[in-house]
PDB file of N, CA and C in Angstrom:
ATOM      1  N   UNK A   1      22.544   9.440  -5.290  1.00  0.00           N
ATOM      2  CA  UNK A   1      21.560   8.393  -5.056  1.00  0.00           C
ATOM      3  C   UNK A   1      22.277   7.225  -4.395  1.00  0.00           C
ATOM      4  N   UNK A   2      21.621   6.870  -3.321  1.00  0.00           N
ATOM      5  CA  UNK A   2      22.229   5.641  -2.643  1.00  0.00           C
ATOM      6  C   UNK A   2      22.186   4.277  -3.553  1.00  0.00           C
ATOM      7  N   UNK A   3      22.764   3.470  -3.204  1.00  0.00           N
ATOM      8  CA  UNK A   3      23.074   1.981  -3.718  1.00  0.00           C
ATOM      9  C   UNK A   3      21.580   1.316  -4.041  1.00  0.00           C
ATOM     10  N   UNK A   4      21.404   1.394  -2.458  1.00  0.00           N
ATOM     11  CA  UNK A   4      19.585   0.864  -2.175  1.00  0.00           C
ATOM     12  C   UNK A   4      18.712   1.478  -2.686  1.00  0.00           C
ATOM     13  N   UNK A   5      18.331   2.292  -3.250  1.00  0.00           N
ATOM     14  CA  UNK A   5      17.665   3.645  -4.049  1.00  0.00           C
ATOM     15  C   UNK A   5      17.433   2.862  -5.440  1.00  0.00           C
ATOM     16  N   UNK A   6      18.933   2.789  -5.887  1.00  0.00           N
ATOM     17  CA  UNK A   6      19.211   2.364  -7.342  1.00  0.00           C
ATOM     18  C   UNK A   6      18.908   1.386  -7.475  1.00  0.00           C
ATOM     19  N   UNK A   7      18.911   0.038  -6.694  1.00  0.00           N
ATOM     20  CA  UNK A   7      18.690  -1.318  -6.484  1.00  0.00           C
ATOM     21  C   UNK A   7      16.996  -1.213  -6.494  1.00  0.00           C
ATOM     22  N   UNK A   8      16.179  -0.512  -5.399  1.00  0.00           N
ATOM     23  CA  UNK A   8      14.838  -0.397  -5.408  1.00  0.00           C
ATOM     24  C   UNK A   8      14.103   0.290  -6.823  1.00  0.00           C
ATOM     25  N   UNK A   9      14.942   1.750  -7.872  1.00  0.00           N
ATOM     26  CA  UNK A   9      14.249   1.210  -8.981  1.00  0.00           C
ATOM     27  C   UNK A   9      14.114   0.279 -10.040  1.00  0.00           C
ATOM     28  N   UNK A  10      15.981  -0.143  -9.708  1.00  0.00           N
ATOM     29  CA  UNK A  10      15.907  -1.312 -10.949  1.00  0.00           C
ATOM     30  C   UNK A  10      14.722  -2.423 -10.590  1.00  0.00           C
ATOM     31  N   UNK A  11      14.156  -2.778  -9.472  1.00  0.00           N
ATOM     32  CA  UNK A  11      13.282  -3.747  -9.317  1.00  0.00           C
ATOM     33  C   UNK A  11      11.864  -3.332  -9.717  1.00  0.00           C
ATOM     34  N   UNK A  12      11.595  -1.957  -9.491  1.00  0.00           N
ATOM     35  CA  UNK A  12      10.270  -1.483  -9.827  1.00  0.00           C
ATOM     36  C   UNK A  12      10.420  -1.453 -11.142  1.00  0.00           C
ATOM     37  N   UNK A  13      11.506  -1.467 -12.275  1.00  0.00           N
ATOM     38  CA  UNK A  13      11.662  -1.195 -13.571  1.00  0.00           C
ATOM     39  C   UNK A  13      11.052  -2.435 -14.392  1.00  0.00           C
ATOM     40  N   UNK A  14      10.695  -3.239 -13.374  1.00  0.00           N
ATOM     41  CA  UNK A  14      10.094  -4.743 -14.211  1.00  0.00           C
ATOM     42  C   UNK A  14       8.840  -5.131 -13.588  1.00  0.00           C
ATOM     43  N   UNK A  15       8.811  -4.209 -12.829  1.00  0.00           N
ATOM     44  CA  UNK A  15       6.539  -4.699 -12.820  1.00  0.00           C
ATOM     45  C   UNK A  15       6.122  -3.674 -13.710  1.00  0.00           C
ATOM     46  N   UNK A  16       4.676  -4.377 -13.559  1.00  0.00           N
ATOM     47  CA  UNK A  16       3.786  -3.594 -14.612  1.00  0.00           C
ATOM     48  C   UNK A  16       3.405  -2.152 -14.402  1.00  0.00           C
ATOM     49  N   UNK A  17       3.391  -1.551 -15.378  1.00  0.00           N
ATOM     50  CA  UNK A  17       2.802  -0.610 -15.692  1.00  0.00           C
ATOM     51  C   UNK A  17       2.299   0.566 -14.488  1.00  0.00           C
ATOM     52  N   UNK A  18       1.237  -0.606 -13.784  1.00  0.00           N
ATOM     53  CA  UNK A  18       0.409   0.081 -12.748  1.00  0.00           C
ATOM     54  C   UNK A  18       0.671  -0.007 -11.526  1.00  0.00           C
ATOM     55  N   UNK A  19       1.858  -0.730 -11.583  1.00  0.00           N
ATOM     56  CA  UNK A  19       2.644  -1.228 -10.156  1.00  0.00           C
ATOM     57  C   UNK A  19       3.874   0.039 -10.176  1.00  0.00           C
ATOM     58  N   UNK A  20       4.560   0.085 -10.957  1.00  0.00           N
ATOM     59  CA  UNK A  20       5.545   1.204 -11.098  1.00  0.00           C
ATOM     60  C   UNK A  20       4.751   2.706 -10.979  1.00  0.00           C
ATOM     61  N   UNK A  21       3.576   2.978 -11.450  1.00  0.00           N
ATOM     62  CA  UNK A  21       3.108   4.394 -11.203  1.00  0.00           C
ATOM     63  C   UNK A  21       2.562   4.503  -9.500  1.00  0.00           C
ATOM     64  N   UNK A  22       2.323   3.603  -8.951  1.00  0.00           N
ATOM     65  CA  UNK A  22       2.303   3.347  -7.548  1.00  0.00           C
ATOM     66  C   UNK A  22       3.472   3.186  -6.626  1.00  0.00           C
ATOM     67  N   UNK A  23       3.864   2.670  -6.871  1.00  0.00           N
ATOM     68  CA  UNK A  23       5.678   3.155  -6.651  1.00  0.00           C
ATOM     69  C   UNK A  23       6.128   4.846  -6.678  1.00  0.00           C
ATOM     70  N   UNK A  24       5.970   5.202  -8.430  1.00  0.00           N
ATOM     71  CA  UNK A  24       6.038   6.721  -8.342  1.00  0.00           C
ATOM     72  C   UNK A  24       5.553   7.446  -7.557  1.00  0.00           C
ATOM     73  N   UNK A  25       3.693   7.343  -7.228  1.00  0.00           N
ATOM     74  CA  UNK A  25       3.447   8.189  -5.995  1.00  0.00           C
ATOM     75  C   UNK A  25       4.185   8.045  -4.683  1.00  0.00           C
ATOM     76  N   UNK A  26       4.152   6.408  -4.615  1.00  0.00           N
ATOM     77  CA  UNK A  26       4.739   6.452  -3.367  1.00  0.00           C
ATOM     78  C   UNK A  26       5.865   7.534  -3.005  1.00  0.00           C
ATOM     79  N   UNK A  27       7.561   7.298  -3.876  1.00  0.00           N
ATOM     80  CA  UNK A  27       8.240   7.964  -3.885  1.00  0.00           C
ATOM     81  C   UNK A  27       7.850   9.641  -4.016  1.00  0.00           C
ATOM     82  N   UNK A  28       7.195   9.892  -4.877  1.00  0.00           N
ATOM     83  CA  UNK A  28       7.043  11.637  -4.576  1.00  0.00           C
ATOM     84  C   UNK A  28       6.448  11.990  -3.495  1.00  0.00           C
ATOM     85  N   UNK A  29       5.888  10.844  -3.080  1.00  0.00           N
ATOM     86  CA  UNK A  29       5.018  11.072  -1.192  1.00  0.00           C
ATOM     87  C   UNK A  29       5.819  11.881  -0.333  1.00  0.00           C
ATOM     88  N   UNK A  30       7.293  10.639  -0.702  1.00  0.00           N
ATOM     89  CA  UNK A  30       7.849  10.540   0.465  1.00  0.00           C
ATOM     90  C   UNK A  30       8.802  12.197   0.456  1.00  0.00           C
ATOM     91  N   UNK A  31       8.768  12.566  -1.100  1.00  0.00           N
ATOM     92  CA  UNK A  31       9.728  13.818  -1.214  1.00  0.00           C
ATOM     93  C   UNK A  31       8.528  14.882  -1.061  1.00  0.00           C
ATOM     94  N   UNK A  32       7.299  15.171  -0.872  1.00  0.00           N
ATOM     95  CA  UNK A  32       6.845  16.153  -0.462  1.00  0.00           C
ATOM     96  C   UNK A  32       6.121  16.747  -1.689  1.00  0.00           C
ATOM     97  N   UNK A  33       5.965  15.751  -2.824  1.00  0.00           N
ATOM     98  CA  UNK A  33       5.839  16.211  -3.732  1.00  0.00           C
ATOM     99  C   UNK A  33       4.415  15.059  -4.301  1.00  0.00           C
ATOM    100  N   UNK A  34       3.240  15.801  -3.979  1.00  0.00           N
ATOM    101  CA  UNK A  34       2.486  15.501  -4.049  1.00  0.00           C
ATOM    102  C   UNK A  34       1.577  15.717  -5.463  1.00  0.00           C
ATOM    103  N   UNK A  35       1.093  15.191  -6.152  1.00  0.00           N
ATOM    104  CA  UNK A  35       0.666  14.486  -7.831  1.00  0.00           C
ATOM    105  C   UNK A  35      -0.855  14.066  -7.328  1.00  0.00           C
ATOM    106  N   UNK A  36      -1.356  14.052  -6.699  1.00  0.00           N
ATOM    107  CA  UNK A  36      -2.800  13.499  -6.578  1.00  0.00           C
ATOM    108  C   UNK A  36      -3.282  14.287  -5.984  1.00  0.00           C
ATOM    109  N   UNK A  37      -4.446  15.234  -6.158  1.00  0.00           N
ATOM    110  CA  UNK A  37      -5.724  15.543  -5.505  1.00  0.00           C
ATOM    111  C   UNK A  37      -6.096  15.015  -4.102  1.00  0.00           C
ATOM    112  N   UNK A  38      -6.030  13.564  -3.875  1.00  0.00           N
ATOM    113  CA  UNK A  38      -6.521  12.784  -3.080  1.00  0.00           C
ATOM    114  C   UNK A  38      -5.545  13.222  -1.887  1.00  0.00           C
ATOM    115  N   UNK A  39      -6.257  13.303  -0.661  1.00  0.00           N
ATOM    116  CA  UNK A  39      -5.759  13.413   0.554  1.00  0.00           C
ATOM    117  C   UNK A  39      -6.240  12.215   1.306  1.00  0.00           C
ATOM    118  N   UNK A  40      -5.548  11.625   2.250  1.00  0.00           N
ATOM    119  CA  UNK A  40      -5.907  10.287   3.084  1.00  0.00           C
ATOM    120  C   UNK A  40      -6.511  11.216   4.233  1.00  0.00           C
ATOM    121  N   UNK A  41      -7.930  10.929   4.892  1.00  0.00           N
ATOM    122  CA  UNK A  41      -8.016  11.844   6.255  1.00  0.00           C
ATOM    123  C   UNK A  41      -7.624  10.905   7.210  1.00  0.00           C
ATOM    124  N   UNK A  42      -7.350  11.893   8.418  1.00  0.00           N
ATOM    125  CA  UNK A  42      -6.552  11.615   9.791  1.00  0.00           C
ATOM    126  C   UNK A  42      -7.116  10.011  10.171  1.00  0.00           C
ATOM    127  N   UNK A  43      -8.143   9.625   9.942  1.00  0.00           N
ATOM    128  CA  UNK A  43      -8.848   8.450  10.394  1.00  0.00           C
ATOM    129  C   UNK A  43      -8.627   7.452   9.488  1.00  0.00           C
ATOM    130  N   UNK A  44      -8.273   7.798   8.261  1.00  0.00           N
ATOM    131  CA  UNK A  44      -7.656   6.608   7.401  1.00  0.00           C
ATOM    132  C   UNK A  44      -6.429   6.623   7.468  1.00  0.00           C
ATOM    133  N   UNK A  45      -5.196   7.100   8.034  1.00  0.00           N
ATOM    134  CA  UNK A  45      -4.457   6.962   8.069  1.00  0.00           C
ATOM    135  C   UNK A  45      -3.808   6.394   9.550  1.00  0.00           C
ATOM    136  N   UNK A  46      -4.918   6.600  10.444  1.00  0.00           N
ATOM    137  CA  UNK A  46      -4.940   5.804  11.861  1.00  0.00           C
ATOM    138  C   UNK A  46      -5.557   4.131  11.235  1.00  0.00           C
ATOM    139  N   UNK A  47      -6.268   4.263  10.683  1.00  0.00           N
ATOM    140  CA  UNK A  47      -6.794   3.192  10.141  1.00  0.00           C
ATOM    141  C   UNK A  47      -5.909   2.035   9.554  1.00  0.00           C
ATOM    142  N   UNK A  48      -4.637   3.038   8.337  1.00  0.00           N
ATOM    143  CA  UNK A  48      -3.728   1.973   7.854  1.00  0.00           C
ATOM    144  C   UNK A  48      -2.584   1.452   8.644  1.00  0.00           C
ATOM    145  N   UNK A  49      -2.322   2.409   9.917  1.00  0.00           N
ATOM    146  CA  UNK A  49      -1.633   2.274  10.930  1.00  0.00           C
ATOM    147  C   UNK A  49      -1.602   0.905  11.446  1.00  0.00           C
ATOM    148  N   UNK A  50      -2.801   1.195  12.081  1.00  0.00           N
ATOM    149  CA  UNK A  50      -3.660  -0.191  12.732  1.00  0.00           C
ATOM    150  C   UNK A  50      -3.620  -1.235  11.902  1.00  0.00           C
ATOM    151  N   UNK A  51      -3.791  -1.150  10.290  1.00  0.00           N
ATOM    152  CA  UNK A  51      -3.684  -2.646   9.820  1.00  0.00           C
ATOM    153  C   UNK A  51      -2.405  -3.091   9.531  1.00  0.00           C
ATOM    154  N   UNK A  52      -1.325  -2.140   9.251  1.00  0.00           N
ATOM    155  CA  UNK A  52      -0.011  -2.373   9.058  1.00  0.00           C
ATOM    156  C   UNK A  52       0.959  -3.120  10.315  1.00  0.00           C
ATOM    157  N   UNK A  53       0.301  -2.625  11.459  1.00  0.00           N
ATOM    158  CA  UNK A  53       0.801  -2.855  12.446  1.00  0.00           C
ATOM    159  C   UNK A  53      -0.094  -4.258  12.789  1.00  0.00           C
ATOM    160  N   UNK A  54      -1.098  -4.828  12.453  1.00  0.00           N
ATOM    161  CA  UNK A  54      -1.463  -6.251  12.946  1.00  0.00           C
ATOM    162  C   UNK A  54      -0.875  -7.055  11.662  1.00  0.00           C
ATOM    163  N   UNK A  55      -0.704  -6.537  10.386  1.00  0.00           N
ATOM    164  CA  UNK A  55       0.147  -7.331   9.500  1.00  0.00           C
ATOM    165  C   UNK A  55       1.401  -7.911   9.885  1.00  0.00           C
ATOM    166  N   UNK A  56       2.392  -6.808  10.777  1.00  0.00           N
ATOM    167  CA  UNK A  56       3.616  -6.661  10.975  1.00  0.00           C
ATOM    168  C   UNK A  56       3.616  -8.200  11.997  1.00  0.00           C
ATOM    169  N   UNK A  57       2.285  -7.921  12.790  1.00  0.00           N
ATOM    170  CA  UNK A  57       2.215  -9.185  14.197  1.00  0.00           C
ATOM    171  C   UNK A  57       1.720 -10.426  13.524  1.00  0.00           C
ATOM    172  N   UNK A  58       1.565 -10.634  11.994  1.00  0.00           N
ATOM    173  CA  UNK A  58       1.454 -12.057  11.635  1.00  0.00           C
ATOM    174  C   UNK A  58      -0.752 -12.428  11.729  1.00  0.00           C
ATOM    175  N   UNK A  59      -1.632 -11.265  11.937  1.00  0.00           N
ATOM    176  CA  UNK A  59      -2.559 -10.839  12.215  1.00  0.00           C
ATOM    177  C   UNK A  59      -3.174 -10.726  10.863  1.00  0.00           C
ATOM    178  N   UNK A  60      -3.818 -11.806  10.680  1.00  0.00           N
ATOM    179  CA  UNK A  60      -4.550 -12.058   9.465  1.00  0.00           C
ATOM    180  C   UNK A  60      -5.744 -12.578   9.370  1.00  0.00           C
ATOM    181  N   UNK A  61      -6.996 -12.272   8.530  1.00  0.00           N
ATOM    182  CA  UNK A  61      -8.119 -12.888   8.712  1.00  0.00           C
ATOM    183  C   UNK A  61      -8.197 -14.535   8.241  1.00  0.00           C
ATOM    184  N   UNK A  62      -9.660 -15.234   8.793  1.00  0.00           N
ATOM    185  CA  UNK A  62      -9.115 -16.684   8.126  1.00  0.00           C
ATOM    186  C   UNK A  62      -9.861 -16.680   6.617  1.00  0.00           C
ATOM    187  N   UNK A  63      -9.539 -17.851   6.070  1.00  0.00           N
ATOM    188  CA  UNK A  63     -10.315 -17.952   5.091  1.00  0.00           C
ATOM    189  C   UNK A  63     -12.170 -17.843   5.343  1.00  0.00           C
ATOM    190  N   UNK A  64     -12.477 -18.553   6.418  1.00  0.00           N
ATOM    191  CA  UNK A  64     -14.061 -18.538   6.673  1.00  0.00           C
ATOM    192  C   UNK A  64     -14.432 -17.010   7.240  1.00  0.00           C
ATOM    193  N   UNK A  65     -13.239 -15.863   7.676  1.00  0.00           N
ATOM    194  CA  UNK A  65     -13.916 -14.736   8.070  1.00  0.00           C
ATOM    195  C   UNK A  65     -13.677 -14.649   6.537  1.00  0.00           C
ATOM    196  N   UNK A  66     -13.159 -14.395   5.676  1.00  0.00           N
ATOM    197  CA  UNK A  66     -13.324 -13.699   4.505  1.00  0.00           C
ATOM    198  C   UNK A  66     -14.104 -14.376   3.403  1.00  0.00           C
ATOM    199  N   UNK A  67     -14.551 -15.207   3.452  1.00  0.00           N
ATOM    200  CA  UNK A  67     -15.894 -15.898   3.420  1.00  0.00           C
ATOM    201  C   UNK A  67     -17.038 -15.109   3.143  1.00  0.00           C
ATOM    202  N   UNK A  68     -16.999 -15.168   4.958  1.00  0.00           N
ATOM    203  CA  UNK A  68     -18.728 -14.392   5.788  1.00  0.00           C
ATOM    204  C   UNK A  68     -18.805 -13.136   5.326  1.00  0.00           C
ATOM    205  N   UNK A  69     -17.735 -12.086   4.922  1.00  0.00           N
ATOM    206  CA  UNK A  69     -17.339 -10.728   4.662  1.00  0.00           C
ATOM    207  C   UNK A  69     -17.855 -10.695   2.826  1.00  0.00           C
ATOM    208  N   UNK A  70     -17.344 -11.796   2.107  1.00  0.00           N
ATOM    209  CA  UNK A  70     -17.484 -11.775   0.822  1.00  0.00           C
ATOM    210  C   UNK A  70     -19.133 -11.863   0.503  1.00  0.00           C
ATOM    211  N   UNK A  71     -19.610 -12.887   1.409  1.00  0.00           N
ATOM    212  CA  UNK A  71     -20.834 -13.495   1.274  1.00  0.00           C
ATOM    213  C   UNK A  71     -21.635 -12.254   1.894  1.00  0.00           C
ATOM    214  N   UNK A  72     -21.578 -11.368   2.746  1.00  0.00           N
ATOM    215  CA  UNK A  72     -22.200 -10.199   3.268  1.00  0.00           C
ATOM    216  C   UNK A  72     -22.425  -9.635   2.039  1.00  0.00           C
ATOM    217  N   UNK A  73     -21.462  -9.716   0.873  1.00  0.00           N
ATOM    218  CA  UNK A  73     -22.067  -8.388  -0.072  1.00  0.00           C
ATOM    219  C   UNK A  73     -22.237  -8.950  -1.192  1.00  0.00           C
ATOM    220  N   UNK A  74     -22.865 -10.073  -1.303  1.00  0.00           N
ATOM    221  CA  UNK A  74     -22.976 -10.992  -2.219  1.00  0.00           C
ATOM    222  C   UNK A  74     -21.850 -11.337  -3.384  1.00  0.00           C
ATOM    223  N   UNK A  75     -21.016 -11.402  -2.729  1.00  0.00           N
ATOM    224  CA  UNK A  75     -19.666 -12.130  -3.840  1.00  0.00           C
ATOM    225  C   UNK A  75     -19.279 -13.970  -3.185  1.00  0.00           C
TER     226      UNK A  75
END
């Protein structure tokens, strides 16, 4: 196990509960070792692409679009 490996669980070893089992999937994702039923389809995963990549560019909604979005579904 690399340095950075060991360093990345000791940090997941102190969130909660439901943050560390999200972590876990993550990691068995990445080894091929899949624990969930759930499949992402091709269009949600173009989908998280696209938002990861306008995150990455600093690409964020404002407070008044998330507003108009909240207020659309009555929250």
């Amino acid at each position: 196990m690399t340095r950075l490996l060991e360093e990345g669980i000791e940090a997941v070893r102190g969130l909660p509960a439901d943050r560390q089992d999200v972590a876990g999937e993550l990691l068995l994702g990445l080894a091929g070792i899949v624990q969930s039923d759930y499949q992402l389809t091709p269009e949600q995963i173009a989908d998280l692409k696209t938002a990861i990549a306008q995150a990455d560019r600093g690409e964020f909604a404002t407070d008044d679009e998330l507003r108009t979005v909240w207020a659309k579904f009555g929250l």
